[in-house]
N, C-alpha and C. Protein backbone atom coordinates (compact mmCIF):
# COMPACT_ATOMS: atom_id res chain seq x y z
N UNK A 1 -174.45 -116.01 -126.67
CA UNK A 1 -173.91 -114.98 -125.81
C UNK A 1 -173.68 -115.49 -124.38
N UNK A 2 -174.61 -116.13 -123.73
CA UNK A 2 -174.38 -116.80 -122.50
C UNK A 2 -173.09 -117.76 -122.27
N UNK A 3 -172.75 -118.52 -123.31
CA UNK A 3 -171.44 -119.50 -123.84
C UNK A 3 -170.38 -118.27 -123.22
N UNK A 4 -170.69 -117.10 -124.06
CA UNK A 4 -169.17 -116.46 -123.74
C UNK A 4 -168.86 -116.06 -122.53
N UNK A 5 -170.36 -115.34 -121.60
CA UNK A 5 -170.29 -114.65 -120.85
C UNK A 5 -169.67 -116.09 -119.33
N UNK A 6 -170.02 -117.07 -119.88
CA UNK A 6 -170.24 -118.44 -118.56
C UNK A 6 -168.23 -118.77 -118.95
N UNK A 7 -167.80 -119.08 -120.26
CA UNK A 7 -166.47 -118.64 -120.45
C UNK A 7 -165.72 -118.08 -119.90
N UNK A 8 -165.99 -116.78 -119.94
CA UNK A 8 -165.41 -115.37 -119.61
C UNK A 8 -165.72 -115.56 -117.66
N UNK A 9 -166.57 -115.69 -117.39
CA UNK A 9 -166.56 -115.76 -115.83
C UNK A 9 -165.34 -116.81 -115.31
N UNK A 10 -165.30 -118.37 -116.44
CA UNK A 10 -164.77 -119.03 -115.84
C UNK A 10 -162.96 -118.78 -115.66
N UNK A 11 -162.91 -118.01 -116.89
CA UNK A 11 -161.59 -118.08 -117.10
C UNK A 11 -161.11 -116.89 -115.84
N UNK A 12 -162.10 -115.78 -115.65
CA UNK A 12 -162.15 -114.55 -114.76
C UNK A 12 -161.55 -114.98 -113.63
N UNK A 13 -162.36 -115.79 -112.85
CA UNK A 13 -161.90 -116.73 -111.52
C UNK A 13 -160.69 -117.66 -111.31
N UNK A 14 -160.66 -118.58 -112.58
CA UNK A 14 -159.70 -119.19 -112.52
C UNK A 14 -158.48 -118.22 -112.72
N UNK A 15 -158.40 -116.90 -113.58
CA UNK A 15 -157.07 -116.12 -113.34
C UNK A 15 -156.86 -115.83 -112.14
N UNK A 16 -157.70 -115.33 -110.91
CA UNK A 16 -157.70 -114.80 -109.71
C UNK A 16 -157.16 -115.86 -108.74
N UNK A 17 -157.85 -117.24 -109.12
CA UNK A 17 -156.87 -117.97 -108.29
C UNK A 17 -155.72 -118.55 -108.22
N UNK A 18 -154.92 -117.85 -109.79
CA UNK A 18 -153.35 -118.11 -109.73
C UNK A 18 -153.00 -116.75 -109.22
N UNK A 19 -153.63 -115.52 -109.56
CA UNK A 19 -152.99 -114.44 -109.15
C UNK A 19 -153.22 -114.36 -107.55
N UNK A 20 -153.65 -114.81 -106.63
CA UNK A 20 -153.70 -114.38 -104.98
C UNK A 20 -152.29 -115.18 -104.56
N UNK A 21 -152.06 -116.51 -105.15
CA UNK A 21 -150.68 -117.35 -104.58
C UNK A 21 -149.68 -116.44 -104.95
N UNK A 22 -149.57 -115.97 -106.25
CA UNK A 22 -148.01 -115.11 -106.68
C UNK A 22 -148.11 -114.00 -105.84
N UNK A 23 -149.38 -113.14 -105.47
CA UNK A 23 -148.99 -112.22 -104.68
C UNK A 23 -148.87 -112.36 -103.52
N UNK A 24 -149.40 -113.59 -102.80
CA UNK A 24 -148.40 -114.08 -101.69
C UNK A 24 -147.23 -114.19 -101.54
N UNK A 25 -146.79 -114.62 -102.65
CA UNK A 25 -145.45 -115.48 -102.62
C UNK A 25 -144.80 -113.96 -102.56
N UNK A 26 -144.74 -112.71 -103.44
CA UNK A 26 -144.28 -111.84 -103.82
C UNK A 26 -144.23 -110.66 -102.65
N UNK A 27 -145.69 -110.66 -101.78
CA UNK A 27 -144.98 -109.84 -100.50
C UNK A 27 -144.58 -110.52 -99.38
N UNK A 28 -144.51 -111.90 -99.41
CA UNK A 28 -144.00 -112.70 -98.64
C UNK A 28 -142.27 -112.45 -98.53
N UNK A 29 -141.93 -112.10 -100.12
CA UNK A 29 -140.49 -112.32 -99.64
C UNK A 29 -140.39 -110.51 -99.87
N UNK A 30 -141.13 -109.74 -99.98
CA UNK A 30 -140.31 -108.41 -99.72
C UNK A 30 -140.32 -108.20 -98.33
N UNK A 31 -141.50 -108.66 -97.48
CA UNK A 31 -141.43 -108.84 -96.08
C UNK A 31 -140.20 -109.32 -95.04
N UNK A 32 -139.91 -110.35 -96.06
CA UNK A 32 -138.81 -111.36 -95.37
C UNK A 32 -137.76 -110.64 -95.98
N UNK A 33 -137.23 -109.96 -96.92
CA UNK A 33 -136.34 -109.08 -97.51
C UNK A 33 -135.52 -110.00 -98.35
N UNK A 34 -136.21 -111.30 -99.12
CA UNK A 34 -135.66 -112.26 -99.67
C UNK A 34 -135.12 -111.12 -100.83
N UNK A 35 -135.99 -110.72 -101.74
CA UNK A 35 -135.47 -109.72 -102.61
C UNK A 35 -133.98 -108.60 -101.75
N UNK A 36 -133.45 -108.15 -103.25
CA UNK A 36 -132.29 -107.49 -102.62
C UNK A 36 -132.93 -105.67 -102.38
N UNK A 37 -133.56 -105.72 -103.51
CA UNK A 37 -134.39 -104.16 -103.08
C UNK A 37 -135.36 -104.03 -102.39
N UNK A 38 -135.94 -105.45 -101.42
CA UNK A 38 -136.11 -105.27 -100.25
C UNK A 38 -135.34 -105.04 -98.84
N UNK A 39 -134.23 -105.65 -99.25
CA UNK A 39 -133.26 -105.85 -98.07
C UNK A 39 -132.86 -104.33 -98.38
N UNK A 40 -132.65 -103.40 -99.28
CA UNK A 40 -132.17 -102.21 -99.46
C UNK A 40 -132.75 -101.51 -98.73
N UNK A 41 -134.37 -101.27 -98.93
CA UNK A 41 -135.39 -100.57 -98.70
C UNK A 41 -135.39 -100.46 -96.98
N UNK A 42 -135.46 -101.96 -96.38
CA UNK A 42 -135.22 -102.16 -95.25
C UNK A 42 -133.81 -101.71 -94.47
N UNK A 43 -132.82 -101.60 -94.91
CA UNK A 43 -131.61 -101.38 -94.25
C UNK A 43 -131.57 -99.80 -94.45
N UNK A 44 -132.14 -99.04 -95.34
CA UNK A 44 -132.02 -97.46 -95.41
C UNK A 44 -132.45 -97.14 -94.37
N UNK A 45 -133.80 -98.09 -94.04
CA UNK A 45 -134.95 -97.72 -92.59
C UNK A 45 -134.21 -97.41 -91.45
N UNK A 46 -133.37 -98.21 -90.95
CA UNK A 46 -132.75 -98.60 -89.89
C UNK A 46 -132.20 -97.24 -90.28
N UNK A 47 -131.15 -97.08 -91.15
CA UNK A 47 -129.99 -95.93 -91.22
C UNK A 47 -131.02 -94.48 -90.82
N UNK A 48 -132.17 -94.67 -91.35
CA UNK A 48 -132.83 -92.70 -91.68
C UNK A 48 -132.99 -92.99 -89.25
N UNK A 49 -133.17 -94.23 -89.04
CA UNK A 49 -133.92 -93.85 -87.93
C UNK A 49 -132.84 -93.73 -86.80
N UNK A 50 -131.46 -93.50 -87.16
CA UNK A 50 -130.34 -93.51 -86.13
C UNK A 50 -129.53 -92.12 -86.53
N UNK A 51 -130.81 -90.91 -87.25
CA UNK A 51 -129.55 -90.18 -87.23
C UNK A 51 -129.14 -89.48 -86.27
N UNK A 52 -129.73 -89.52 -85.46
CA UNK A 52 -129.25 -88.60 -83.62
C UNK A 52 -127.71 -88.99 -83.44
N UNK A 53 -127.46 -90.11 -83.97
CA UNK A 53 -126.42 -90.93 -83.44
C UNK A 53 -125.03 -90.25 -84.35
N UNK A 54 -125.49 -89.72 -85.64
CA UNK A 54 -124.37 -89.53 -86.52
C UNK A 54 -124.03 -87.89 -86.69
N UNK A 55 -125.36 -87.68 -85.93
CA UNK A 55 -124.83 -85.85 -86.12
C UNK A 55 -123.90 -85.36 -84.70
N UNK A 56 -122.89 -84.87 -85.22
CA UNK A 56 -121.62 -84.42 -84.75
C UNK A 56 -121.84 -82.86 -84.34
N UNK A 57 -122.53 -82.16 -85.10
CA UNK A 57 -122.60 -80.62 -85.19
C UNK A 57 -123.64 -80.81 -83.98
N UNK A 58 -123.80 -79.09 -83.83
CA UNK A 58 -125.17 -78.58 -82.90
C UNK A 58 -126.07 -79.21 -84.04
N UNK A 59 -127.14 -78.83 -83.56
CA UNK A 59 -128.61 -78.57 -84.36
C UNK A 59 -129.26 -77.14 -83.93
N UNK A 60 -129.78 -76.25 -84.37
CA UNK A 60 -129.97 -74.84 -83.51
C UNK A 60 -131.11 -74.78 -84.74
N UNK A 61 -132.58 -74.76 -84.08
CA UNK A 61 -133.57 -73.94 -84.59
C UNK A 61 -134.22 -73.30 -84.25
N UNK A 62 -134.76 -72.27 -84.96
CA UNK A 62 -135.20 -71.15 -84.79
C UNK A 62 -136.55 -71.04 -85.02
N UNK A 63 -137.56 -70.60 -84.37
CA UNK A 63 -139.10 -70.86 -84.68
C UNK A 63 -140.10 -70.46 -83.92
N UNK A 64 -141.80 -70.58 -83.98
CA UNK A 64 -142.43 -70.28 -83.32
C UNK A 64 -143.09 -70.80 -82.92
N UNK A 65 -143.83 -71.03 -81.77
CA UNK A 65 -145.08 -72.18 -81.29
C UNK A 65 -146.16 -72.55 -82.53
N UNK A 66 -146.63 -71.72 -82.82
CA UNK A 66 -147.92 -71.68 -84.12
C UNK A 66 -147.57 -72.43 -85.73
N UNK A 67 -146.45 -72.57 -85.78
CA UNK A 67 -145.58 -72.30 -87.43
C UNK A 67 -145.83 -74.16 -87.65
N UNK A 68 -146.52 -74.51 -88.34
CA UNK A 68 -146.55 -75.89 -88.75
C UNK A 68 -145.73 -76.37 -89.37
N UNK A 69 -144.84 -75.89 -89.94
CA UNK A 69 -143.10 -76.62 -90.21
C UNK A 69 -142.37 -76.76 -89.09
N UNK A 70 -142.27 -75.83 -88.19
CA UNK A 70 -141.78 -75.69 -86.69
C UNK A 70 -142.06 -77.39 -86.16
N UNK A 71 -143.72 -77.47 -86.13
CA UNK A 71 -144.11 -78.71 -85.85
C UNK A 71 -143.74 -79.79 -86.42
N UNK A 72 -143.29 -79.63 -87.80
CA UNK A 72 -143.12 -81.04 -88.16
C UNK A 72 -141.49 -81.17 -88.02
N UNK A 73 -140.89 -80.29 -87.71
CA UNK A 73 -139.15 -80.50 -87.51
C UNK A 73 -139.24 -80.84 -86.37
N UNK A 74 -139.94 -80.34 -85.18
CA UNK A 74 -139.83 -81.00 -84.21
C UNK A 74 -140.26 -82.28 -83.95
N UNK A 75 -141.29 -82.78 -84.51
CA UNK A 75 -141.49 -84.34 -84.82
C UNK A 75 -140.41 -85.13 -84.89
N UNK A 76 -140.25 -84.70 -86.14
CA UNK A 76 -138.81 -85.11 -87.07
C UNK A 76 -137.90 -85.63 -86.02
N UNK A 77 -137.49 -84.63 -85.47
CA UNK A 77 -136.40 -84.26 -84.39
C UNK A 77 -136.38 -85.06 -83.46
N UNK A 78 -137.80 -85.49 -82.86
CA UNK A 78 -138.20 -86.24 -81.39
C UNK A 78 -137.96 -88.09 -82.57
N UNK A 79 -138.47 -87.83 -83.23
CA UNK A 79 -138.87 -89.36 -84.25
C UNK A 79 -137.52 -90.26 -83.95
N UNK A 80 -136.29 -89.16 -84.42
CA UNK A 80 -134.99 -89.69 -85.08
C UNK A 80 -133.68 -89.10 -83.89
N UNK A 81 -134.74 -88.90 -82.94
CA UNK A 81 -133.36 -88.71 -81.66
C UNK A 81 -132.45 -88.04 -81.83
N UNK A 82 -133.04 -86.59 -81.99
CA UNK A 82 -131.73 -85.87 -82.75
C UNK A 82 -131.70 -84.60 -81.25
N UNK A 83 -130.55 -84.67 -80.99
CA UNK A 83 -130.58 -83.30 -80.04
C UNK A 83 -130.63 -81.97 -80.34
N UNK A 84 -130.99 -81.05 -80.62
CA UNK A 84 -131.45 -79.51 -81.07
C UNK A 84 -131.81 -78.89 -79.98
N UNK A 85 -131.38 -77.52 -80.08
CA UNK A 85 -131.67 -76.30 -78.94
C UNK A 85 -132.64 -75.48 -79.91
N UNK A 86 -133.38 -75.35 -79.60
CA UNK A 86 -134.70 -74.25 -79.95
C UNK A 86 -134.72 -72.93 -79.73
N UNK A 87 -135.14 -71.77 -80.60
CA UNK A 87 -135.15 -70.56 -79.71
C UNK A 87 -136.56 -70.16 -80.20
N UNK A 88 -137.40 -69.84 -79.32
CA UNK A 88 -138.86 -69.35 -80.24
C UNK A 88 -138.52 -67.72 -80.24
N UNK A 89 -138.67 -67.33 -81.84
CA UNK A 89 -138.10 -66.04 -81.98
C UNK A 89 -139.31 -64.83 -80.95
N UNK A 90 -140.28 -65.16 -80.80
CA UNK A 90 -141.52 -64.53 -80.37
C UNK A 90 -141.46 -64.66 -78.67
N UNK A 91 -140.78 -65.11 -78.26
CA UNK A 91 -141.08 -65.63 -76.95
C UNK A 91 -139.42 -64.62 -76.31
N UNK A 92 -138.83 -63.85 -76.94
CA UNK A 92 -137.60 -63.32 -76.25
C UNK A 92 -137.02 -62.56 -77.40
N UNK A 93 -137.01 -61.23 -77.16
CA UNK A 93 -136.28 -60.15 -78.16
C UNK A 93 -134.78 -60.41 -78.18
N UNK A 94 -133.73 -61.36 -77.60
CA UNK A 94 -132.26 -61.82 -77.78
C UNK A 94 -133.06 -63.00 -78.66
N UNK A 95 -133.58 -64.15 -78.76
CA UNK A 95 -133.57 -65.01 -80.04
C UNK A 95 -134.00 -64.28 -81.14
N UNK A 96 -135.07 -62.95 -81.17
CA UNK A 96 -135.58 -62.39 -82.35
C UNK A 96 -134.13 -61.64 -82.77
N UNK A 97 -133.07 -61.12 -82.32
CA UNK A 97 -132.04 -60.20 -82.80
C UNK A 97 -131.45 -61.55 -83.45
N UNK A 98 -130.79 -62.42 -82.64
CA UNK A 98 -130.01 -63.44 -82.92
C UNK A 98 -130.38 -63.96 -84.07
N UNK A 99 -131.75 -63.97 -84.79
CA UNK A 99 -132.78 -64.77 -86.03
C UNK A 99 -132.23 -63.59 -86.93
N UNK A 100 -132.40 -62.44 -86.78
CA UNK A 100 -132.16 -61.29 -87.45
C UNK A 100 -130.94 -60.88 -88.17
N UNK A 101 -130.03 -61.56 -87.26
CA UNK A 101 -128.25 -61.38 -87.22
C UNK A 101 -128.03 -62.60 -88.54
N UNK A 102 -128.84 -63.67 -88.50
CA UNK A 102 -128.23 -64.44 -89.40
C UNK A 102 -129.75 -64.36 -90.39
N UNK A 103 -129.93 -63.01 -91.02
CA UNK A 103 -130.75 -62.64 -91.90
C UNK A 103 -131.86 -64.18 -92.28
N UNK A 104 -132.19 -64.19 -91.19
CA UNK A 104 -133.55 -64.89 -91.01
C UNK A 104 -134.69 -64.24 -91.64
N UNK A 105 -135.55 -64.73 -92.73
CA UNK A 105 -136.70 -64.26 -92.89
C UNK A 105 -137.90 -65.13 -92.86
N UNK A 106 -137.75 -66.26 -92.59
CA UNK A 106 -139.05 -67.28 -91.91
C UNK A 106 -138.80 -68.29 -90.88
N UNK A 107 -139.46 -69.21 -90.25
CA UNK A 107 -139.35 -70.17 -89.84
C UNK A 107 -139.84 -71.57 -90.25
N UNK A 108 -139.00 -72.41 -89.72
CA UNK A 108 -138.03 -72.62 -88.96
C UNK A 108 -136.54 -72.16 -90.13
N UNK A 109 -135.87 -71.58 -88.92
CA UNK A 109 -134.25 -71.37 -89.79
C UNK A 109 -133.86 -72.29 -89.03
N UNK A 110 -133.06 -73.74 -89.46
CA UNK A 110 -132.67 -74.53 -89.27
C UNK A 110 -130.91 -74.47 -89.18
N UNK A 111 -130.18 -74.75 -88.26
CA UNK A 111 -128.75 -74.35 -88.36
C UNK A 111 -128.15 -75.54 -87.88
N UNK A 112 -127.21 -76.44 -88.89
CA UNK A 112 -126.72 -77.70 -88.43
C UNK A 112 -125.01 -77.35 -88.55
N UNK A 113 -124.04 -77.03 -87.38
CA UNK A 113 -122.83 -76.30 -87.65
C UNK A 113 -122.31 -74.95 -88.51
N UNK A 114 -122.29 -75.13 -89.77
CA UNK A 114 -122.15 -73.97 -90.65
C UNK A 114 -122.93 -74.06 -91.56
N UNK A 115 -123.57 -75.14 -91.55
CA UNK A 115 -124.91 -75.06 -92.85
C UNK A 115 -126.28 -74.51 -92.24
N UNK A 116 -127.27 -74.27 -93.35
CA UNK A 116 -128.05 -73.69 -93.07
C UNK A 116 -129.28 -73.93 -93.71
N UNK A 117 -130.65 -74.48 -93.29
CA UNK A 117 -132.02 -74.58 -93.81
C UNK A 117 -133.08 -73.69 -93.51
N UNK A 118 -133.50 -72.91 -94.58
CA UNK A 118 -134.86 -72.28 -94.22
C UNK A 118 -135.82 -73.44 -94.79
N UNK A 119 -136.97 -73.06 -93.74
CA UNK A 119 -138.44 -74.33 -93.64
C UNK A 119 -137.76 -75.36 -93.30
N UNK A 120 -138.68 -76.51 -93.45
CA UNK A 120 -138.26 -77.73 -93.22
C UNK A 120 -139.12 -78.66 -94.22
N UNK A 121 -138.46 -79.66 -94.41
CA UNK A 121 -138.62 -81.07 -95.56
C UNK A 121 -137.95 -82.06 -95.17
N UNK A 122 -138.17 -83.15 -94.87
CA UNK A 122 -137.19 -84.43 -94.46
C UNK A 122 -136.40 -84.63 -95.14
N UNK A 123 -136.54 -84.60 -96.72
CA UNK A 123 -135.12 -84.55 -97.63
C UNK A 123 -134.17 -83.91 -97.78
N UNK A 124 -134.62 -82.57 -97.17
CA UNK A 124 -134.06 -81.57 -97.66
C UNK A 124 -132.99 -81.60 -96.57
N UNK A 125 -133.47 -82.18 -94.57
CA UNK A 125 -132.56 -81.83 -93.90
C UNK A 125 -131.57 -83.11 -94.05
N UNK A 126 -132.29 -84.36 -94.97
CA UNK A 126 -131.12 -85.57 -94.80
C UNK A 126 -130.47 -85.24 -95.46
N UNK A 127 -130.45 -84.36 -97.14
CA UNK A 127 -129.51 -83.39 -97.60
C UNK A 127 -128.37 -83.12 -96.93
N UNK A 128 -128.53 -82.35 -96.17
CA UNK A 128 -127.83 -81.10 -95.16
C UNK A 128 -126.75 -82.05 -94.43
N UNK A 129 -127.63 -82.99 -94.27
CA UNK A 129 -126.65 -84.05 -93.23
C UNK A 129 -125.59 -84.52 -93.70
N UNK A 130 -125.80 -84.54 -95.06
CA UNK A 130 -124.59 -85.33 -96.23
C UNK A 130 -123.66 -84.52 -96.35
């Protein structure tokens, strides 16, 4: 039993020390973007982080200080340099009518030209963008 177990250790180690070089080698080049679905992965990056640059429309949202989607669109928003006018529906009875007028029933109501997002999701507004 010791034969197998002194075996079994050796072969254990010796696999580990071919497997640490390949996984060098392997995030070495997704790093370097030698792979092409690294270079993909990497060039989407660049695109998601310039969309301030490609939106043409307003941005107009609608929301409240407290509302933790509120918070994360505005993240979003500050992250990816996007210009947006805000109205906090709670903070002025003309943004609460105005929320009302375009049958708003939560926040954030998200308004990019003639389209339109209730809540917020990062996919959902790179969606919108398309």
């Amino acid at each position: 039993m010791t034969r197998i177990n002194s075996y079994l250790r050796k072969f254990h180690s010796g696999a580990r020390q071919r497997f640490y070089p390949l996984t060098a080698v392997v995030l070495l080049s997704l790093l370097m973007g030698a792979l092409p679905a690294a270079r993909d992965y990497f060039s989407n990056l660049s695109a998601v982080e310039s969309h301030g640059a490609q939106i043409t429309a307003p941005v107009i949202m609608y929301s409240t200080r407290w509302c933790p989607y509120c918070k994360k669109a505005r993240e979003y928003f500050k992250r990816h340099q996007i210009n947006y006018v805000e109205y906090d529906i709670e903070a002025s009875a003309t943004n609460l009518e105005s929320f009302r007028a375009l049958n708003g029933n939560g926040v954030p109501l998200i308004l990019v030209g003639e389209r339109r997002m209730q809540g917020f999701n990062p996919q959902s507004f790179e969606a919108l963008l398309k």
